[in-house]
PDB file of N, CA and C in Angstrom:
ATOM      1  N   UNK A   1      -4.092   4.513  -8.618  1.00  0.00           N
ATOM      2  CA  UNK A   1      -2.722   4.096  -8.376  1.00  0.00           C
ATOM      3  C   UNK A   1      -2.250   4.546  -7.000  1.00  0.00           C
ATOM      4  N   UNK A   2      -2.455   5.769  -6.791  1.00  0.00           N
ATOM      5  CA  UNK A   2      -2.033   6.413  -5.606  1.00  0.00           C
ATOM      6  C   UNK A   2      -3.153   5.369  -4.266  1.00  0.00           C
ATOM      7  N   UNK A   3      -4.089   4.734  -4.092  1.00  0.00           N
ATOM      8  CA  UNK A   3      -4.760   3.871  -2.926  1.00  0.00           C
ATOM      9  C   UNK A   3      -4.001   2.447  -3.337  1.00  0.00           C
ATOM     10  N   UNK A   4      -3.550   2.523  -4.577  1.00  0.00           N
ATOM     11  CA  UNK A   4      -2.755   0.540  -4.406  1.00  0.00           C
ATOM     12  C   UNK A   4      -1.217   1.065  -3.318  1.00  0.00           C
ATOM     13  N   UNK A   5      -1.035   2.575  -3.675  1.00  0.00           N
ATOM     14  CA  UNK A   5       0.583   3.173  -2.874  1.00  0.00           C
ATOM     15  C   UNK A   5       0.381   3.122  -1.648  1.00  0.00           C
ATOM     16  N   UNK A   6      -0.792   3.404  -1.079  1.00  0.00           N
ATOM     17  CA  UNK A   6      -1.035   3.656   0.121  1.00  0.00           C
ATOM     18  C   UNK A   6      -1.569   2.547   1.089  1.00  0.00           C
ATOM     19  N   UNK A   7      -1.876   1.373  -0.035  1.00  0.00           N
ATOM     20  CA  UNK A   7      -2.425   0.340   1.100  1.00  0.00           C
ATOM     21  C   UNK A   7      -1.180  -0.725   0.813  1.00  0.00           C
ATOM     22  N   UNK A   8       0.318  -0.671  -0.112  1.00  0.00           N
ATOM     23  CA  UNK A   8       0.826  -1.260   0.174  1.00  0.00           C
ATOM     24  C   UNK A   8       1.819  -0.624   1.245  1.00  0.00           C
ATOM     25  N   UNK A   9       2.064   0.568   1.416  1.00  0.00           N
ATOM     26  CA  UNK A   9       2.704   1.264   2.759  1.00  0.00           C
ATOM     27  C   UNK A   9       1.748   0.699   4.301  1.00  0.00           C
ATOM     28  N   UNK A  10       0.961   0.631   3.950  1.00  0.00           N
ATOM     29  CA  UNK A  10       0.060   0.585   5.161  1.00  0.00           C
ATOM     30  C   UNK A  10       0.454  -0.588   5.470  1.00  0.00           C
ATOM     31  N   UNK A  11       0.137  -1.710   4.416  1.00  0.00           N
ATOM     32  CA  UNK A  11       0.961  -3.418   4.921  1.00  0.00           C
ATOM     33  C   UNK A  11       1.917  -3.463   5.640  1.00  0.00           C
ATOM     34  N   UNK A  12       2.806  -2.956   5.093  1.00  0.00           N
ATOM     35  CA  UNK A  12       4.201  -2.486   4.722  1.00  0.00           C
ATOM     36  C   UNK A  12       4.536  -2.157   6.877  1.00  0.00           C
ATOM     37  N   UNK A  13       3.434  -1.742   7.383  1.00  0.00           N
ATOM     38  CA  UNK A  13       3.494  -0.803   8.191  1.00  0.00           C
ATOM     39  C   UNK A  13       2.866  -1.813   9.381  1.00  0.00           C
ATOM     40  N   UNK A  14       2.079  -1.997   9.446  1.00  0.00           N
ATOM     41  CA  UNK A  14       1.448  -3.153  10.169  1.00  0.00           C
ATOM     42  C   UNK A  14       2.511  -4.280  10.138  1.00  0.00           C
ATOM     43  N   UNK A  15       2.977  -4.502   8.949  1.00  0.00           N
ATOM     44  CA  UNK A  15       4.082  -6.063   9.281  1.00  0.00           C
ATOM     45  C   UNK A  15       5.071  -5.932  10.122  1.00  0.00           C
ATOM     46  N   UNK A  16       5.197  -4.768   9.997  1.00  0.00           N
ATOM     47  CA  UNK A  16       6.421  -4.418  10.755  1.00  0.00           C
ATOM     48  C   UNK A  16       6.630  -4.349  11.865  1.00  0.00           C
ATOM     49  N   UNK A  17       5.128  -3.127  12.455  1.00  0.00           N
ATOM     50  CA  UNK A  17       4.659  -3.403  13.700  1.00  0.00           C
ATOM     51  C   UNK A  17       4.214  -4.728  14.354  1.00  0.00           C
ATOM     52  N   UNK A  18       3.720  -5.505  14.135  1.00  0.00           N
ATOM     53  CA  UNK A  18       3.399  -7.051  14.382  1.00  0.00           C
ATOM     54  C   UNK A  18       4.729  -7.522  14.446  1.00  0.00           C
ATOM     55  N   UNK A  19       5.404  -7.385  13.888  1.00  0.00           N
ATOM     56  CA  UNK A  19       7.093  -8.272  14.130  1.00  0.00           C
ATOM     57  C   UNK A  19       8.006  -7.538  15.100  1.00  0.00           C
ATOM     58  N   UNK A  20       7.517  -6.250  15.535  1.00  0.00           N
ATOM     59  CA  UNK A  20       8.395  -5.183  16.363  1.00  0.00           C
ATOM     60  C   UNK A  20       9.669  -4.862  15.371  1.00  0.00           C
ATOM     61  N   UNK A  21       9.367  -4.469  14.550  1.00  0.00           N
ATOM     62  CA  UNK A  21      10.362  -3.643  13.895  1.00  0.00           C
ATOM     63  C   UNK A  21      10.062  -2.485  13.848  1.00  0.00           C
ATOM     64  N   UNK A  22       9.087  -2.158  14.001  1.00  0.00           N
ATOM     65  CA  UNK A  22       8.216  -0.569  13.030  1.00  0.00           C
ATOM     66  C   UNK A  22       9.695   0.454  13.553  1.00  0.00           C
ATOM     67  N   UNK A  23      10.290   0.294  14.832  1.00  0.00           N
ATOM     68  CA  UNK A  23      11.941   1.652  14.839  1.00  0.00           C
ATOM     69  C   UNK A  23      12.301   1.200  13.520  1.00  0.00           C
ATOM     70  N   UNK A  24      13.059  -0.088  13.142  1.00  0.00           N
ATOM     71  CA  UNK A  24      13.725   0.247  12.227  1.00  0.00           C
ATOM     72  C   UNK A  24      13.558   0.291  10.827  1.00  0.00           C
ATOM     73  N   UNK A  25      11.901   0.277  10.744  1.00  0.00           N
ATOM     74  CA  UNK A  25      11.340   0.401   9.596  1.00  0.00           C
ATOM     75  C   UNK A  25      11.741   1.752   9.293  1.00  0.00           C
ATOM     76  N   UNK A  26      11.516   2.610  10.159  1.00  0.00           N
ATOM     77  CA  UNK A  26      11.135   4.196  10.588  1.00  0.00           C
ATOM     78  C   UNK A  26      12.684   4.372  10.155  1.00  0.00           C
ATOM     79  N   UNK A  27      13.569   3.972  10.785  1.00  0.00           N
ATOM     80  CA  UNK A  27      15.054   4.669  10.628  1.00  0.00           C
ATOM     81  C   UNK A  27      15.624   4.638   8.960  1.00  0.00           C
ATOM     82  N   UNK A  28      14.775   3.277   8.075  1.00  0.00           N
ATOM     83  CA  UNK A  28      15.279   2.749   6.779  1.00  0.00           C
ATOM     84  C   UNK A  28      14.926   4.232   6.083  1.00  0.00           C
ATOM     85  N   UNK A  29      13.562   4.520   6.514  1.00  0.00           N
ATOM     86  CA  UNK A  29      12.738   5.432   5.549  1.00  0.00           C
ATOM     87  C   UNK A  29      13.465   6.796   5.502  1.00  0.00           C
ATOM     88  N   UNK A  30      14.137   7.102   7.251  1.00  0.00           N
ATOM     89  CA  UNK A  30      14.809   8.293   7.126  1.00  0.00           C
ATOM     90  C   UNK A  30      15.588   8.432   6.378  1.00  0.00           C
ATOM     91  N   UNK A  31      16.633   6.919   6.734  1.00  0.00           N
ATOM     92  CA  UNK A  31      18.043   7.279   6.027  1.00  0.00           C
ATOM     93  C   UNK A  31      17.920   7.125   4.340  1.00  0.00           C
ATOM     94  N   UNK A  32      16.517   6.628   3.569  1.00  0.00           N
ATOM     95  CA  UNK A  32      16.301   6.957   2.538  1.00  0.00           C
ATOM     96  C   UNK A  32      15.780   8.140   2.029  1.00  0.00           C
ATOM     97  N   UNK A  33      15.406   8.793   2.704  1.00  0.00           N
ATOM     98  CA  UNK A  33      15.079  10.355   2.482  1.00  0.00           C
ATOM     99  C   UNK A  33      16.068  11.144   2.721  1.00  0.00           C
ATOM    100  N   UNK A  34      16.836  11.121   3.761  1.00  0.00           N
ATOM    101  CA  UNK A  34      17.993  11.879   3.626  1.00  0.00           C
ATOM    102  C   UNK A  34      19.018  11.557   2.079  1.00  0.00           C
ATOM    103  N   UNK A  35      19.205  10.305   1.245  1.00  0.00           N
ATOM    104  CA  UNK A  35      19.807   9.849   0.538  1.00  0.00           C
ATOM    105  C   UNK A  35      19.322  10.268  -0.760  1.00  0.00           C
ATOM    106  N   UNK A  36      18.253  10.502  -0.656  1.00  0.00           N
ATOM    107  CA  UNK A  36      17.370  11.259  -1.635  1.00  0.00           C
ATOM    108  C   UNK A  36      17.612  12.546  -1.869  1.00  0.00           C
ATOM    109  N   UNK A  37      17.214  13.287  -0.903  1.00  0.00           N
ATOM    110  CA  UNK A  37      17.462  14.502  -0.607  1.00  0.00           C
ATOM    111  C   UNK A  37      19.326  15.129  -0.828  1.00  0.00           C
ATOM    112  N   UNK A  38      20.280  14.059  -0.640  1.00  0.00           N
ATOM    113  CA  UNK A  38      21.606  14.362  -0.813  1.00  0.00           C
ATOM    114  C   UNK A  38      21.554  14.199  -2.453  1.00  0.00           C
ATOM    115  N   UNK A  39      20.938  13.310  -3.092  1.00  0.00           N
ATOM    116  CA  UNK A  39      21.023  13.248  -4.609  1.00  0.00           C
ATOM    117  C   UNK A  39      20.414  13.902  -5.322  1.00  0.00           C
ATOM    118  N   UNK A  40      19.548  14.792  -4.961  1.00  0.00           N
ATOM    119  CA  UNK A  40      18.942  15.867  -5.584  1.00  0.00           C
ATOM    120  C   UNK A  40      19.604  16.837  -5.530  1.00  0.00           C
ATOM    121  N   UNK A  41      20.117  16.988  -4.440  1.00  0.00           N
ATOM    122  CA  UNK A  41      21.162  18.437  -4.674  1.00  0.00           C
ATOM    123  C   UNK A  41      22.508  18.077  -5.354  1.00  0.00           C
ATOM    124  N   UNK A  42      22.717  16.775  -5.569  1.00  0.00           N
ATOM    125  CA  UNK A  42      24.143  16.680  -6.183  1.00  0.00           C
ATOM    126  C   UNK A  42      24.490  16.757  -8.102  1.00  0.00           C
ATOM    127  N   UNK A  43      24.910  16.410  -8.853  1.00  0.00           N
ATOM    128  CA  UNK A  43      24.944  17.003  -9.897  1.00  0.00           C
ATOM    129  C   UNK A  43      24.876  15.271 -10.701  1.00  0.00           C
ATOM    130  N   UNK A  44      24.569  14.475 -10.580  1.00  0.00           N
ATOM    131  CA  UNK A  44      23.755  13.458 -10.488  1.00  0.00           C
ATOM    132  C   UNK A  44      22.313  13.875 -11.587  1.00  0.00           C
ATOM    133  N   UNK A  45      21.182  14.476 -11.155  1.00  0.00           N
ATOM    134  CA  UNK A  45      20.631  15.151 -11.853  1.00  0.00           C
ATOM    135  C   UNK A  45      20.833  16.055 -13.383  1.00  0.00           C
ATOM    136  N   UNK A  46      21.750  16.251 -13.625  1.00  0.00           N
ATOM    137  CA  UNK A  46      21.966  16.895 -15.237  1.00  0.00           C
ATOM    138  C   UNK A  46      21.672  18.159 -14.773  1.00  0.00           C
ATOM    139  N   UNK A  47      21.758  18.936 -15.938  1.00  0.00           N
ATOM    140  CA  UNK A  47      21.255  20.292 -16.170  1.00  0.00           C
ATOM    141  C   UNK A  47      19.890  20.540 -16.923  1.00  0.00           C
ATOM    142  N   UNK A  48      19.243  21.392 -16.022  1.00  0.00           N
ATOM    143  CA  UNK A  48      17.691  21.733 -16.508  1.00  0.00           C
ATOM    144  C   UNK A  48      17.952  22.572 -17.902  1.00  0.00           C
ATOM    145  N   UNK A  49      16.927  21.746 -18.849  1.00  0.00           N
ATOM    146  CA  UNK A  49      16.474  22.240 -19.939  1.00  0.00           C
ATOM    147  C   UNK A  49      16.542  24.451 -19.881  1.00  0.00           C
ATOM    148  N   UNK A  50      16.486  24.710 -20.644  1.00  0.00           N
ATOM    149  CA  UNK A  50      16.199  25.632 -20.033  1.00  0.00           C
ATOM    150  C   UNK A  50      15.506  26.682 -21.233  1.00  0.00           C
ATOM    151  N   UNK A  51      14.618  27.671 -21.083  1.00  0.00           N
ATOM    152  CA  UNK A  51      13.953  28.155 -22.246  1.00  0.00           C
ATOM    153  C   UNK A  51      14.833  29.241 -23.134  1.00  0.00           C
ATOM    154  N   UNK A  52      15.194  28.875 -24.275  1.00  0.00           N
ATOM    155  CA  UNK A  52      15.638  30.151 -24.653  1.00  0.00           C
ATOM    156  C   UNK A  52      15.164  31.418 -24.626  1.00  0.00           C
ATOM    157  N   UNK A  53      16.070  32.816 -24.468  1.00  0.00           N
ATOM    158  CA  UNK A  53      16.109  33.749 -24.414  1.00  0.00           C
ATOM    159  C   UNK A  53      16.036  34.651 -26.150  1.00  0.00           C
ATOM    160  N   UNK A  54      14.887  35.317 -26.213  1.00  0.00           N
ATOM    161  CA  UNK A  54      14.973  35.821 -27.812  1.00  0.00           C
ATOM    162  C   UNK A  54      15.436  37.511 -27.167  1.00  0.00           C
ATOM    163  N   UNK A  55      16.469  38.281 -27.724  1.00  0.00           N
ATOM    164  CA  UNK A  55      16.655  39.307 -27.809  1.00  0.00           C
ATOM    165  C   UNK A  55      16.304  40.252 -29.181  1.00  0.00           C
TER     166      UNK A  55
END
Protein backbone atom coordinates (compact mmCIF):
# COMPACT_ATOMS: atom_id res chain seq x y z
CA UNK A 1 0.00 0.00 0.00
CA UNK A 2 2.61 2.33 1.12
CA UNK A 3 4.57 1.99 -3.02
CA UNK A 4 0.77 2.54 -4.62
CA UNK A 5 1.26 6.08 -1.86
CA UNK A 6 4.36 6.80 -3.17
CA UNK A 7 4.06 6.36 -6.86
CA UNK A 8 0.82 8.23 -6.79
CA UNK A 9 2.75 11.34 -5.02
CA UNK A 10 5.44 10.89 -7.42
CA UNK A 11 2.72 11.40 -10.46
CA UNK A 12 1.26 13.74 -8.51
CA UNK A 13 4.78 15.46 -8.67
CA UNK A 14 6.00 15.18 -12.14
CA UNK A 15 2.45 16.59 -13.41
CA UNK A 16 2.95 19.34 -11.81
CA UNK A 17 6.37 19.91 -12.68
CA UNK A 18 5.64 19.38 -16.50
CA UNK A 19 2.79 22.02 -16.22
CA UNK A 20 5.10 24.48 -14.02
CA UNK A 21 3.19 24.38 -11.08
CA UNK A 22 5.41 22.20 -8.81
CA UNK A 23 5.65 26.22 -6.39
CA UNK A 24 2.23 25.87 -5.97
CA UNK A 25 1.93 22.35 -5.59
CA UNK A 26 4.64 22.85 -2.80
CA UNK A 27 2.72 25.86 -1.11
CA UNK A 28 -0.89 23.52 -1.16
CA UNK A 29 1.11 20.81 0.78
CA UNK A 30 2.45 23.42 3.30
CA UNK A 31 -0.60 25.16 3.93
CA UNK A 32 -2.06 21.57 4.45
CA UNK A 33 0.34 20.62 6.98
CA UNK A 34 0.24 23.58 8.80
CA UNK A 35 -3.83 22.95 8.88
CA UNK A 36 -3.15 19.69 10.14
CA UNK A 37 -0.87 20.44 12.55
CA UNK A 38 -3.39 23.46 13.88
CA UNK A 39 -6.10 20.55 14.23
CA UNK A 40 -4.23 18.34 16.17
CA UNK A 41 -3.55 20.63 18.75
CA UNK A 42 -7.10 21.91 18.82
CA UNK A 43 -9.80 20.11 20.83
CA UNK A 44 -11.34 18.81 17.63
CA UNK A 45 -9.62 15.55 18.58
CA UNK A 46 -11.66 14.38 21.86
CA UNK A 47 -10.12 13.25 24.90
CA UNK A 48 -7.61 10.32 25.09
CA UNK A 49 -8.90 7.17 26.47
CA UNK A 50 -7.06 6.92 29.33
CA UNK A 51 -5.95 3.79 31.62
CA UNK A 52 -7.43 3.51 34.83
CA UNK A 53 -5.68 4.04 37.98
CA UNK A 54 -6.19 0.98 40.72
CA UNK A 55 -5.33 2.28 44.26
Amino acid sequence: MLNRLIEAALVVVLAAAAVGQLPRLVQTVRVAQLQLLKDSQSSKWGRPMLIPVHK
